[in-house]
Every structure is written in structure tokens, then in C-alpha cells.
N, C-alpha and C. Protein backbone atom coordinates (compact mmCIF):
# COMPACT_ATOMS: atom_id res chain seq x y z
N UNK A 1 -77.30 151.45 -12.31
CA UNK A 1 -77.36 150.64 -11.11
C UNK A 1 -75.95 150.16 -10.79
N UNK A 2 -75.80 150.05 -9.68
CA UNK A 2 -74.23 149.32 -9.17
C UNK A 2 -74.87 148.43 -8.58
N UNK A 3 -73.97 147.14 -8.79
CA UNK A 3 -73.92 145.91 -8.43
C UNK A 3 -72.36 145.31 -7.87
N UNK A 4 -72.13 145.62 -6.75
CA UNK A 4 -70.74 145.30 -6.36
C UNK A 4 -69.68 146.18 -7.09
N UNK A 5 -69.31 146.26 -7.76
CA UNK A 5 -67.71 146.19 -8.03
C UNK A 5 -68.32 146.58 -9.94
N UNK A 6 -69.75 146.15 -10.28
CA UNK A 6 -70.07 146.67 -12.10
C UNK A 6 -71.00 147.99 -11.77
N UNK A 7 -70.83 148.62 -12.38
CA UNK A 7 -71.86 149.60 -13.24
C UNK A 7 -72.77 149.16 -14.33
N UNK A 8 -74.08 148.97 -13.97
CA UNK A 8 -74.68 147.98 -14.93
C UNK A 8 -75.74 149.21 -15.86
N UNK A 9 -76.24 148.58 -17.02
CA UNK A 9 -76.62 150.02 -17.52
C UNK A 9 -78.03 148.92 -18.61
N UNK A 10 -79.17 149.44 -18.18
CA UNK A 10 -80.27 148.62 -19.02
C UNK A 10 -81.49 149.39 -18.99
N UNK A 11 -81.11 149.95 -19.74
CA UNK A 11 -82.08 151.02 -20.10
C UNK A 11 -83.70 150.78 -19.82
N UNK A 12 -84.28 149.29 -20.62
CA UNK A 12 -84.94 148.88 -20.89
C UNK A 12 -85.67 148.71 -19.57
N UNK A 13 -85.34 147.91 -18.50
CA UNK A 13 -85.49 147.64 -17.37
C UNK A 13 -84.90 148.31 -16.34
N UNK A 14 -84.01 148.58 -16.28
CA UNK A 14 -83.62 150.00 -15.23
C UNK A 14 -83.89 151.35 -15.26
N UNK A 15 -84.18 151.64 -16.34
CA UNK A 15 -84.70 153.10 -16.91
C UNK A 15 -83.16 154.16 -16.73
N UNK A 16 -82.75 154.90 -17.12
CA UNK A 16 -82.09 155.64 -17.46
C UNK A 16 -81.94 155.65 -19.28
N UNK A 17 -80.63 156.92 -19.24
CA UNK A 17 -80.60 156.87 -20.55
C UNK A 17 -79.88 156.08 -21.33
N UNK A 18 -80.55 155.67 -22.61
CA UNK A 18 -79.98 154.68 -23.87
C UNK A 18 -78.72 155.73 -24.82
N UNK A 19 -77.19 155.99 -24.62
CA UNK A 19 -76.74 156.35 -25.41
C UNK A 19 -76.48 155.66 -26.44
N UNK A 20 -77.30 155.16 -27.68
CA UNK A 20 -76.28 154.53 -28.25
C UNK A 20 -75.12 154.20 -29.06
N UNK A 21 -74.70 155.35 -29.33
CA UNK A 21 -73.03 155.09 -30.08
C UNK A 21 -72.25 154.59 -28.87
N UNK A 22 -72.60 154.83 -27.69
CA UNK A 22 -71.77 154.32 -26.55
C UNK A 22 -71.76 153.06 -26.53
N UNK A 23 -73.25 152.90 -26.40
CA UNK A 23 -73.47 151.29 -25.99
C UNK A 23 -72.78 150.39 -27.42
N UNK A 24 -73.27 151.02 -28.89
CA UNK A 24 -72.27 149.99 -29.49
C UNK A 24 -70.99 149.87 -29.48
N UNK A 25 -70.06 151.18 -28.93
CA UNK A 25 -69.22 150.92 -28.91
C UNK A 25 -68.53 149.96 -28.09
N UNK A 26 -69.11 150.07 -27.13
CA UNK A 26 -68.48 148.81 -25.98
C UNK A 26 -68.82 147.63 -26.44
N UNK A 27 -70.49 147.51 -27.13
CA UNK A 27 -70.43 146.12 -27.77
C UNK A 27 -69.26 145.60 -28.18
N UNK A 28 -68.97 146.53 -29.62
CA UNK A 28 -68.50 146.24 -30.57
C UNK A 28 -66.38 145.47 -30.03
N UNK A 29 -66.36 146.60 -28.93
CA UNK A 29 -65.28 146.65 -28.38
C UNK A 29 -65.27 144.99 -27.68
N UNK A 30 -66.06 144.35 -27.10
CA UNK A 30 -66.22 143.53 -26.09
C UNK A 30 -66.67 142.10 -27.06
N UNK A 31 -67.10 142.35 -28.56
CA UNK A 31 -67.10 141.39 -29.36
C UNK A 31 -65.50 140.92 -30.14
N UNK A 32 -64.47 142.21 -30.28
CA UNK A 32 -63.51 142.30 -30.79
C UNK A 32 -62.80 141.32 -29.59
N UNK A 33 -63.31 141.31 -28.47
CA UNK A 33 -62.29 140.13 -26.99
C UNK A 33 -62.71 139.17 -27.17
N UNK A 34 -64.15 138.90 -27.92
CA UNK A 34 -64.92 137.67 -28.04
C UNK A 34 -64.33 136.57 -29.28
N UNK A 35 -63.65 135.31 -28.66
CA UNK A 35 -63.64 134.50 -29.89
C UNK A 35 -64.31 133.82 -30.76
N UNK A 36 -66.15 134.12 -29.81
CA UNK A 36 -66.90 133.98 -31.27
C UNK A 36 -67.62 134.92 -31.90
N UNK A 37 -66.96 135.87 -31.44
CA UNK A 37 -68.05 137.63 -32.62
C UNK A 37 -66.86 138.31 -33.10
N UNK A 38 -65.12 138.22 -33.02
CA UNK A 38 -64.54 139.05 -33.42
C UNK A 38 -64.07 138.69 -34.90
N UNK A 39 -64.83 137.55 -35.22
CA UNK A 39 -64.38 137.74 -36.64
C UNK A 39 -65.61 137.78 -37.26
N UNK A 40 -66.61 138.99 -36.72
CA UNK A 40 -68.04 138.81 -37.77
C UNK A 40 -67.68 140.59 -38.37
N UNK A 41 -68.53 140.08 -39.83
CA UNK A 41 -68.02 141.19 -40.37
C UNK A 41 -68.93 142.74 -40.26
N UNK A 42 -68.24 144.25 -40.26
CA UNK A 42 -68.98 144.96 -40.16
C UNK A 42 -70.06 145.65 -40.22
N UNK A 43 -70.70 144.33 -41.65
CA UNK A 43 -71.97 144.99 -42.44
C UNK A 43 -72.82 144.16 -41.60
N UNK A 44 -72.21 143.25 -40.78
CA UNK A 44 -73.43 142.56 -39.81
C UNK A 44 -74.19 143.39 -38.55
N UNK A 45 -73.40 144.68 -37.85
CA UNK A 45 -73.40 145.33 -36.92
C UNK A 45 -75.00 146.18 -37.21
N UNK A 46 -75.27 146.80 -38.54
CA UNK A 46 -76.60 147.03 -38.52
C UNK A 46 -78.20 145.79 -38.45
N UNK A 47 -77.61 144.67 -38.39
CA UNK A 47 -78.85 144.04 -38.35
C UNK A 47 -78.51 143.25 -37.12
N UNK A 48 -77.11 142.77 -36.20
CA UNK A 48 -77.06 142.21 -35.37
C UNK A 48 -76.86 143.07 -33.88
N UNK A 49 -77.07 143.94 -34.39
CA UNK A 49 -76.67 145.21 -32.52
C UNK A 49 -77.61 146.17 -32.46
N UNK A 50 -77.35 146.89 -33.88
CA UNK A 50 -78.15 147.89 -33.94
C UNK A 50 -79.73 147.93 -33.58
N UNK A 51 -80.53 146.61 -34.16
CA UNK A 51 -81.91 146.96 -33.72
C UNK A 51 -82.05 146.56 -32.32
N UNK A 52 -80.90 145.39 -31.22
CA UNK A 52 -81.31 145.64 -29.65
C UNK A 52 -80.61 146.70 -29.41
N UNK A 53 -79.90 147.47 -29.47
CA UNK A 53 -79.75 148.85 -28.99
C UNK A 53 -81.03 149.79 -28.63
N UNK A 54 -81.04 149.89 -30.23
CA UNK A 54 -82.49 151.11 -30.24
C UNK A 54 -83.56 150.44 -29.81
N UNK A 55 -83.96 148.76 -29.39
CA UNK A 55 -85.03 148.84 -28.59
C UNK A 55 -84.99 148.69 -26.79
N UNK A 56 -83.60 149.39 -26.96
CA UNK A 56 -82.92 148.93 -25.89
C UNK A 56 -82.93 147.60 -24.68
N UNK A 57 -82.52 146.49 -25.54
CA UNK A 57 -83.10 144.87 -24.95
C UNK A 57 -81.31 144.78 -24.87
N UNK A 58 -80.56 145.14 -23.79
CA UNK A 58 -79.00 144.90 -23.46
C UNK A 58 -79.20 145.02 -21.83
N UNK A 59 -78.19 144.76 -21.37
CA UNK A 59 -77.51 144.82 -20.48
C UNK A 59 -75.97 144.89 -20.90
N UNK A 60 -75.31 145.68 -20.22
CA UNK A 60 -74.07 146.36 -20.35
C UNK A 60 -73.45 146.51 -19.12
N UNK A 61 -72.35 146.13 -18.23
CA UNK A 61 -71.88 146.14 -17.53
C UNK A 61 -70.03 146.38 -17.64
N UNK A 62 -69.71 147.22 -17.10
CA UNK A 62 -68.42 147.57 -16.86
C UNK A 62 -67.84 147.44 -15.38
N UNK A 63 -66.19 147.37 -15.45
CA UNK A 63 -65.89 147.19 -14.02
C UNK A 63 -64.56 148.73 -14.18
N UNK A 64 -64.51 149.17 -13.38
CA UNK A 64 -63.32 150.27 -13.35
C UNK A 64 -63.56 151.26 -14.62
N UNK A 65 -64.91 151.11 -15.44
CA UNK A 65 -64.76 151.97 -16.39
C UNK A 65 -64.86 151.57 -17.87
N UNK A 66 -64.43 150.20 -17.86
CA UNK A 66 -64.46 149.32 -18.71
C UNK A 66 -65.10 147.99 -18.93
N UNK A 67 -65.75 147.94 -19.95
CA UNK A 67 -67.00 147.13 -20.41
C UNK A 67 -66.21 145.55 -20.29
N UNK A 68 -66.73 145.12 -19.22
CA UNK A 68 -66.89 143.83 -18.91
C UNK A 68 -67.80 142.48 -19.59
N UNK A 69 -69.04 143.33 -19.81
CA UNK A 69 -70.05 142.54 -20.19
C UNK A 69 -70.99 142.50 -21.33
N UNK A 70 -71.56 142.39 -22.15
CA UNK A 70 -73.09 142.50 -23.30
C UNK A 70 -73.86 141.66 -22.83
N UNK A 71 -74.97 141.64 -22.59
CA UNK A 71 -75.74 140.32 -22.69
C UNK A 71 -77.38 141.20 -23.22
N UNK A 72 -77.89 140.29 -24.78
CA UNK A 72 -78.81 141.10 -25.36
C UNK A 72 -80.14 139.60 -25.29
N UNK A 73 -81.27 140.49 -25.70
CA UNK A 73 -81.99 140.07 -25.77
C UNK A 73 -83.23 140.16 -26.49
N UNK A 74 -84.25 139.01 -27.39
CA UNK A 74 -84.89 139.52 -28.47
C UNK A 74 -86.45 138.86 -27.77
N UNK A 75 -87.29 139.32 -28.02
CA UNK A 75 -88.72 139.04 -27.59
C UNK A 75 -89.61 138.24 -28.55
N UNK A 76 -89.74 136.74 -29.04
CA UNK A 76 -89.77 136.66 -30.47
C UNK A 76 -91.32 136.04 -30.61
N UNK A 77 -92.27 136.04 -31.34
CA UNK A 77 -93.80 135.34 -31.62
C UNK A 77 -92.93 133.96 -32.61
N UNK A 78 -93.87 133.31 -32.39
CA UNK A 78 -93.67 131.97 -32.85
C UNK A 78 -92.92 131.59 -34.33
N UNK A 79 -93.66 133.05 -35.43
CA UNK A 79 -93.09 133.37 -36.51
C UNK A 79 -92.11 133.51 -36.47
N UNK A 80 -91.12 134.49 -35.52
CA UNK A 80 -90.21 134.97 -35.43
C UNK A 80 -89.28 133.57 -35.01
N UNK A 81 -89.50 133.15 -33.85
CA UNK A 81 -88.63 131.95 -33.61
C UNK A 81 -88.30 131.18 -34.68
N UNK A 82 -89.03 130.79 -35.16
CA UNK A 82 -89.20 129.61 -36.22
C UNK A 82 -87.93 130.09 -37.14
N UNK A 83 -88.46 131.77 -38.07
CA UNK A 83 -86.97 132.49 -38.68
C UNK A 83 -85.50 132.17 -37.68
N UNK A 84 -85.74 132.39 -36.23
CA UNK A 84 -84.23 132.59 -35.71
C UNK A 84 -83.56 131.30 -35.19
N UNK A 85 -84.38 130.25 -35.21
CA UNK A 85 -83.82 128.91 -35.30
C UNK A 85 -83.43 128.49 -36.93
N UNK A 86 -83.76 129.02 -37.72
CA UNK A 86 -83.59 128.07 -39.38
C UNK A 86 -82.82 128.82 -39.97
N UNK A 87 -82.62 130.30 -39.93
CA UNK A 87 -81.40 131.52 -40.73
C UNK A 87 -80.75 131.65 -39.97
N UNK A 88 -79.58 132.42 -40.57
CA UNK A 88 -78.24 132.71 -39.67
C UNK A 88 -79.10 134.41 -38.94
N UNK A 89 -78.66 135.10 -38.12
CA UNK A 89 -79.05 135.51 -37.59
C UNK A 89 -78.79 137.27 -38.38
N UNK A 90 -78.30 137.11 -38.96
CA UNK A 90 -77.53 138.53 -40.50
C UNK A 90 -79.03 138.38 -41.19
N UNK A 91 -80.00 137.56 -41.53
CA UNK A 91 -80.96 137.51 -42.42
C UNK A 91 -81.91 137.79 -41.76
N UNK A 92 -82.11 138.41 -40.01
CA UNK A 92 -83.12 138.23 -39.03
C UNK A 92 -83.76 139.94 -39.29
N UNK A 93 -85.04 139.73 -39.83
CA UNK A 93 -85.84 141.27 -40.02
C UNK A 93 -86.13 142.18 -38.45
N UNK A 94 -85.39 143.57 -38.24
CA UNK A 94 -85.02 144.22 -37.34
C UNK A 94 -86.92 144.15 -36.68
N UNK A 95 -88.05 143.86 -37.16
CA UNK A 95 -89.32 144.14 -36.46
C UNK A 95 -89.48 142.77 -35.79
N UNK A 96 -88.34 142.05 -35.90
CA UNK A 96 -88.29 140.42 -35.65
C UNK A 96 -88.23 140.41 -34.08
N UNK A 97 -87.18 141.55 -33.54
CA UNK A 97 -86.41 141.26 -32.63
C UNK A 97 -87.41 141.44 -31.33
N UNK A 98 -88.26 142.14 -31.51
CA UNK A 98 -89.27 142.51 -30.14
C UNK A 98 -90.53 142.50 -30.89
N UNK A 99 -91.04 141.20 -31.27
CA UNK A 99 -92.69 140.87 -31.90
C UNK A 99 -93.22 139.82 -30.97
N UNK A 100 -93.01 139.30 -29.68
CA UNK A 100 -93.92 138.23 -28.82
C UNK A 100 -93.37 138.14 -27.58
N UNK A 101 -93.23 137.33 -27.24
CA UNK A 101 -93.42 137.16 -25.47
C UNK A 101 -92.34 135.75 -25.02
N UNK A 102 -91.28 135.87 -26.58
CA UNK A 102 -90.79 134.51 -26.24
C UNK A 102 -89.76 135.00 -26.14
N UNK A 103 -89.14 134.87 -24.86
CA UNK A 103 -87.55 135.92 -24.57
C UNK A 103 -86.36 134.54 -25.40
N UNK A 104 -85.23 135.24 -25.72
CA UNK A 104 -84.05 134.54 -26.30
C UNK A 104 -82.83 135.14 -25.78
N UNK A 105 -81.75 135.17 -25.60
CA UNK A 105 -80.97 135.70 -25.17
C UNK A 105 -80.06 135.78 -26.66
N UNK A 106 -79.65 136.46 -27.16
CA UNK A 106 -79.12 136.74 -28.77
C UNK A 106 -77.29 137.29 -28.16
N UNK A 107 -77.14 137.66 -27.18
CA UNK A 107 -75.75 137.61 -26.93
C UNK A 107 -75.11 137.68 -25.51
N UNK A 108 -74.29 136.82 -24.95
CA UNK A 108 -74.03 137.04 -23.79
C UNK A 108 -72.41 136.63 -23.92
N UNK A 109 -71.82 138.03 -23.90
CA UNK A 109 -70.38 138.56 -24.40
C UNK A 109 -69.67 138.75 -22.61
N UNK A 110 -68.32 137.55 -22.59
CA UNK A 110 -68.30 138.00 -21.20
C UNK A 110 -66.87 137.19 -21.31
N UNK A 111 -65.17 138.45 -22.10
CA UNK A 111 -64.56 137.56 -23.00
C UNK A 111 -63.39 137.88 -21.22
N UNK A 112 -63.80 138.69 -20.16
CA UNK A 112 -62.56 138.64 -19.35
C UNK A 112 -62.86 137.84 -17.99
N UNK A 113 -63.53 136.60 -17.89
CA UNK A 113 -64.10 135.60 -16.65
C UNK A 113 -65.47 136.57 -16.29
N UNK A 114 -66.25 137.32 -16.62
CA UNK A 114 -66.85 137.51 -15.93
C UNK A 114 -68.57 136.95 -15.68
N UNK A 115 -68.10 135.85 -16.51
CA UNK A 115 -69.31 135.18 -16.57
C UNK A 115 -70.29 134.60 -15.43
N UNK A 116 -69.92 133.92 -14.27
CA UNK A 116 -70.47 133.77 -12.95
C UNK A 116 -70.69 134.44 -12.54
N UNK A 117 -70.58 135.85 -12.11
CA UNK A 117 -71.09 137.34 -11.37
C UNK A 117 -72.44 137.59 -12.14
N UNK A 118 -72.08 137.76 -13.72
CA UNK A 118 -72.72 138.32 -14.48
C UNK A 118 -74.27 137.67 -14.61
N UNK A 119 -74.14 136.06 -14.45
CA UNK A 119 -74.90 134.65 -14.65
C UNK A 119 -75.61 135.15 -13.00
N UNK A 120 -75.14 135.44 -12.21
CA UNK A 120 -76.27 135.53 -10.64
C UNK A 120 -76.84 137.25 -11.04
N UNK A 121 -75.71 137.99 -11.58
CA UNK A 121 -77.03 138.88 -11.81
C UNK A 121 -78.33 139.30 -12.61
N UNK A 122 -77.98 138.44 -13.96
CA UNK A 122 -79.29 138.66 -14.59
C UNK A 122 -79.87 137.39 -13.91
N UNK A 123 -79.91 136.56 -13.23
CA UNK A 123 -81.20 135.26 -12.66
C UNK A 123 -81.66 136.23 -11.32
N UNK A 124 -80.87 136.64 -10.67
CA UNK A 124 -80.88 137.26 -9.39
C UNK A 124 -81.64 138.62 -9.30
N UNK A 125 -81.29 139.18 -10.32
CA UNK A 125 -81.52 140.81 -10.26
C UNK A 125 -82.44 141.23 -11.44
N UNK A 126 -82.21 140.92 -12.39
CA UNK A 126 -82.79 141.62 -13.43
C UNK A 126 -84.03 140.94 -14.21
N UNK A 127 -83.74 139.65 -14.42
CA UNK A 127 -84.59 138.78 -14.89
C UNK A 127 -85.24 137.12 -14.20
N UNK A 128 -85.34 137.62 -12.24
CA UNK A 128 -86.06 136.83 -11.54
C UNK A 128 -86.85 136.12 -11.99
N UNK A 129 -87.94 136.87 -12.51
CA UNK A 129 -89.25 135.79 -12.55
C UNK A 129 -89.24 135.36 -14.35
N UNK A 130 -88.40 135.20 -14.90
CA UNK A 130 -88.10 134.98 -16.56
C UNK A 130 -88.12 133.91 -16.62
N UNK A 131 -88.66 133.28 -17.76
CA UNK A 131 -87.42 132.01 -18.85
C UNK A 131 -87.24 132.51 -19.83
N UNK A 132 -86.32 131.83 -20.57
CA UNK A 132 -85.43 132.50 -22.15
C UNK A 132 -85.02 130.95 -22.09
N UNK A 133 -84.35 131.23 -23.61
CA UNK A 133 -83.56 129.74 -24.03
C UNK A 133 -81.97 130.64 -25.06
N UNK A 134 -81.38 130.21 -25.43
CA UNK A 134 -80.36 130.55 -26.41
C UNK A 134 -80.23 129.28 -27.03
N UNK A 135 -79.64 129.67 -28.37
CA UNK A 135 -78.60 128.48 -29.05
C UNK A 135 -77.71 128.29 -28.44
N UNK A 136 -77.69 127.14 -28.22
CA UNK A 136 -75.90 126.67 -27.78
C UNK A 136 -74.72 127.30 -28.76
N UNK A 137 -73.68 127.76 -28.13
CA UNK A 137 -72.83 128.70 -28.46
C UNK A 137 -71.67 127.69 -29.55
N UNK A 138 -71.88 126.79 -29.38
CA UNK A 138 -70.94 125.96 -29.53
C UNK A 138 -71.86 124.58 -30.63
N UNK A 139 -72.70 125.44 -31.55
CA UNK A 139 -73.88 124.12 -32.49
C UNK A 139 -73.00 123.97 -33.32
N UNK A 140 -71.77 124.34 -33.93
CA UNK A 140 -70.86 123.96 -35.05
C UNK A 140 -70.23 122.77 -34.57
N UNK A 141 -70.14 122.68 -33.67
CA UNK A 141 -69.20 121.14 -33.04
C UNK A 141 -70.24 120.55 -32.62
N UNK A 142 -70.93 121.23 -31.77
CA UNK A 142 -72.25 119.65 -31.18
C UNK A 142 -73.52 119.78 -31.95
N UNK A 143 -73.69 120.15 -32.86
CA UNK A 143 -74.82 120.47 -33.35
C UNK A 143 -75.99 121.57 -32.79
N UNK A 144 -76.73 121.45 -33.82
CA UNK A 144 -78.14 123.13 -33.07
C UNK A 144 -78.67 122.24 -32.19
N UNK A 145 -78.74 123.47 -31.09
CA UNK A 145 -79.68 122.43 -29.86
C UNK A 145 -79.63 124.24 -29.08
N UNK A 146 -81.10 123.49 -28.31
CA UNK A 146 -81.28 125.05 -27.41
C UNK A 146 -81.35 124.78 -26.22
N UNK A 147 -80.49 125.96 -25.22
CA UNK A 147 -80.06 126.26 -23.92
C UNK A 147 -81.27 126.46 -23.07
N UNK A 148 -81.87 125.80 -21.93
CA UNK A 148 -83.25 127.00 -21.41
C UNK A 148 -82.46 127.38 -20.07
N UNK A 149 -83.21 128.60 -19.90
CA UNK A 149 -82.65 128.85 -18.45
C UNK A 149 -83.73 129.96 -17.97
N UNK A 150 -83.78 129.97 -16.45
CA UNK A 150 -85.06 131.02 -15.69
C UNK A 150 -84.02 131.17 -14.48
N UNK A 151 -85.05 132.75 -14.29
CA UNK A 151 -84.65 133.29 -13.25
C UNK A 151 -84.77 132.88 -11.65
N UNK A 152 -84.04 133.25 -10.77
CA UNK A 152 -83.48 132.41 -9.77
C UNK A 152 -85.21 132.69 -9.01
N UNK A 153 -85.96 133.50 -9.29
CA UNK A 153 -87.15 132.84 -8.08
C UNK A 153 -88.28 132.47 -9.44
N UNK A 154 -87.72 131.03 -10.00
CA UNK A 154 -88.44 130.46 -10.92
C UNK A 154 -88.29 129.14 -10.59
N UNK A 155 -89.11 128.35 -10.28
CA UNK A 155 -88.78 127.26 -9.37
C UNK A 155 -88.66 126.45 -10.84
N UNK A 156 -87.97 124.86 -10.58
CA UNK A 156 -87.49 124.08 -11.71
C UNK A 156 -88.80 122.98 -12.82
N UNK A 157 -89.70 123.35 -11.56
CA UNK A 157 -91.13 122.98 -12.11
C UNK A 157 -91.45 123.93 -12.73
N UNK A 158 -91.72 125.31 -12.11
CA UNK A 158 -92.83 126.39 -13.04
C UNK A 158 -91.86 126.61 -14.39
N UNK A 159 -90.47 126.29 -14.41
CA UNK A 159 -89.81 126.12 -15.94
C UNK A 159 -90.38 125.22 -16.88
N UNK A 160 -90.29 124.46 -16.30
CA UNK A 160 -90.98 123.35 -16.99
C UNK A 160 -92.13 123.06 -17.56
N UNK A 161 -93.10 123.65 -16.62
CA UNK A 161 -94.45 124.39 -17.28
C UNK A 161 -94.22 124.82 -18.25
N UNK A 162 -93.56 126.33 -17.81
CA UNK A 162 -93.53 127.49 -19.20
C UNK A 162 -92.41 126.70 -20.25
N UNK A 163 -92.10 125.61 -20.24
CA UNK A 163 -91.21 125.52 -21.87
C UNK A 163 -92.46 124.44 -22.06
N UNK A 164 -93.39 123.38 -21.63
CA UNK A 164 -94.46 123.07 -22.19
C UNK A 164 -95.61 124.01 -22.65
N UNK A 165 -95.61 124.83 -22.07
CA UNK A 165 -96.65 126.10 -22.34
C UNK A 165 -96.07 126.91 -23.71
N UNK A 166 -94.59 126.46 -23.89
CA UNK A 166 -94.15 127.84 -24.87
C UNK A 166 -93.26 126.90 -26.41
N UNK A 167 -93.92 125.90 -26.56
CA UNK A 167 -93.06 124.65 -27.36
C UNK A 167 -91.65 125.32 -28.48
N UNK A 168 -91.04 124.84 -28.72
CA UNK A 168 -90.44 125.29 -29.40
C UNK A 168 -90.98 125.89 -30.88
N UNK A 169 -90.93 126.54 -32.02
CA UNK A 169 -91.34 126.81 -32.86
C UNK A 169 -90.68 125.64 -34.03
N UNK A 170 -89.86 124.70 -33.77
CA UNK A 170 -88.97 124.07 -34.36
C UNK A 170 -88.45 122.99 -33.39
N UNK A 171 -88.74 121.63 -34.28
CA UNK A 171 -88.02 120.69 -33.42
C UNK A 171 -86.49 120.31 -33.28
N UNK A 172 -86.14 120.63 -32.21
CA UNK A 172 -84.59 121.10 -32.09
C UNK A 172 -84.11 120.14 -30.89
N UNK A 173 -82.94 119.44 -30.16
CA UNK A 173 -82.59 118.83 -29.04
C UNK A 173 -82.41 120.56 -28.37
N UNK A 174 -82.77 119.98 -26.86
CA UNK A 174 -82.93 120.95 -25.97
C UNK A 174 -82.52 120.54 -24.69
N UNK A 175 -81.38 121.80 -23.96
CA UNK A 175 -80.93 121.23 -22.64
C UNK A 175 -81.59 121.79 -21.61
């Protein structure tokens, strides 16, 4: 799909093909710009990329050719949450990543500004009618606390519903 000025590539939801030595490579490439994934170590790449690749839960975006963007995503049952709020995410079992209906956003890599383009197109385009939550990127300084966010034709009430409808698996501060 083109979106202005990216080449966006999501297998999952856009349908085309999943290469993936490609797709990790640009990960991997676009975590190495990232100042919080370029110092994770290599033996993490099979349990932290590898299983959203092959279930293909990414979005991948490039501009001129070159990977601009990652932004991944894990589908988790209550079990699963509960594991990905309390372990580091290296200890997370690969059948973990797509077992329920509770979306998470597990990486959103975006180390050259392209974060505002990228932020209207998955609310805008790809994941309209969604909610998801993430960890705050930043729980080593402010502590664990979780991010929510829905797609742009998700009104600020029906969010609100669905995070009472979907409780946390773990009592955590939440923005």
C-alpha cells in the first residue's frame, strides 16, 4: 500500500507477501537507530521479532526505499497479559503472542521523526475501529504504567467501554 510519500507493507491486514529475512532485516536495522532496542542482545531477536514476523502482526513502512518505521503487535488472552506485564519480554512463550483478542502494541520503532505520520496512519488507516494499550516506553524512570490508545473512528467513550470491558490482567497505573 502507499500512503503519501511510505510504502507500507502488513501482510497481516493488507495481504500481500510476508518476506521475512527482509522484514527482519529492516527491523533489526531500524532497532540498531533505536535508543531503546539497539543495545538488546542478539539471542533476543528469536523470541522478540521472530514470532511477530511469522505471524505476520508488523507494520513496516519505508520512505525512498528505506525503512522508516516497525510498529508490531501481539493479540494476548488474559493469561498471556498477565505473563507480559510481570516478565521481561525475552521470557514471553512465542504461542503467547497471538492467543486472545487483547491487542498490545510490542514495538513502535520510529528512530528518524517519523512518528506523527506514522501515529495518523495506524488510528486512520489500518487500525480504525481498534483499542490496544502498550507499556510506557519510558517505566525505568516513571515506573510500569500502561499507554491505551484506539483508532481514530473509536469515539473516547466506546474506549472507555472497551478498557472496562477488557480490565487489565494486572493492577498497573494507566494513561
Amino acid at each position: 500500500m502507499r500512503a503519501g510519500n511510505y510504502e507500507i507493507s502488513s501482510p497481516l491486514i493488507l495481504g500481500g507477501e510476508a518476506r521475512e529475512a527482509e522484514v527482519l532485516g529492516a527491523a533489526v536495522w531500524l532497532w540498531m537507530h533505536s535508543p531503546l532496542h539497539r543495545d538488546a542482545p542478539l539471542h533476543a531477536l528469536p523470541t522478540l521479532l521472530l514470532p511477530i514476523i511469522k505471524q505476520r502482526q508488523y507494520v513496516l513502512a519505508a520512505e525512498a526505499g528505506k525503512p522508516v518505521f516497525f510498529f508490531s503487535w501481539a493479540w494476548l488472552n488474559e493469561e498471556a497479559e498477565a505473563r507480559y506485564l510481570q516478565l521481561p519480554a525475552i521470557h514471553f512463550p512465542p504461542e503467547d503472542w497471538n492467543s486472545g483478542a487483547r491487542m498490545w502494541c510490542c514495538d513502535w520503532i520510529a528512530p528518524f521523526g517519523h512518528t506523527a505520520a506514522m501515529s495518523r496512519l495506524i488510528r486512520r488507516d489500518l487500525f480504525p475501529h481498534a483499542c490496544w494499550r502498550a507499556l510506557d516506553h519510558r517505566g525505568e524512570q516513571r515506573g510500569k504504567r500502561v499507554l491505551n490508545f484506539h483508532g481514530g473512528s473509536v469515539s473516547h467513550e466506546a474506549a472507555k467501554r472497551w478498557r472496562q470491558a477488557h480490565p487489565l490482567a494486572l493492577e498497573l497505573p494507566q494513561i
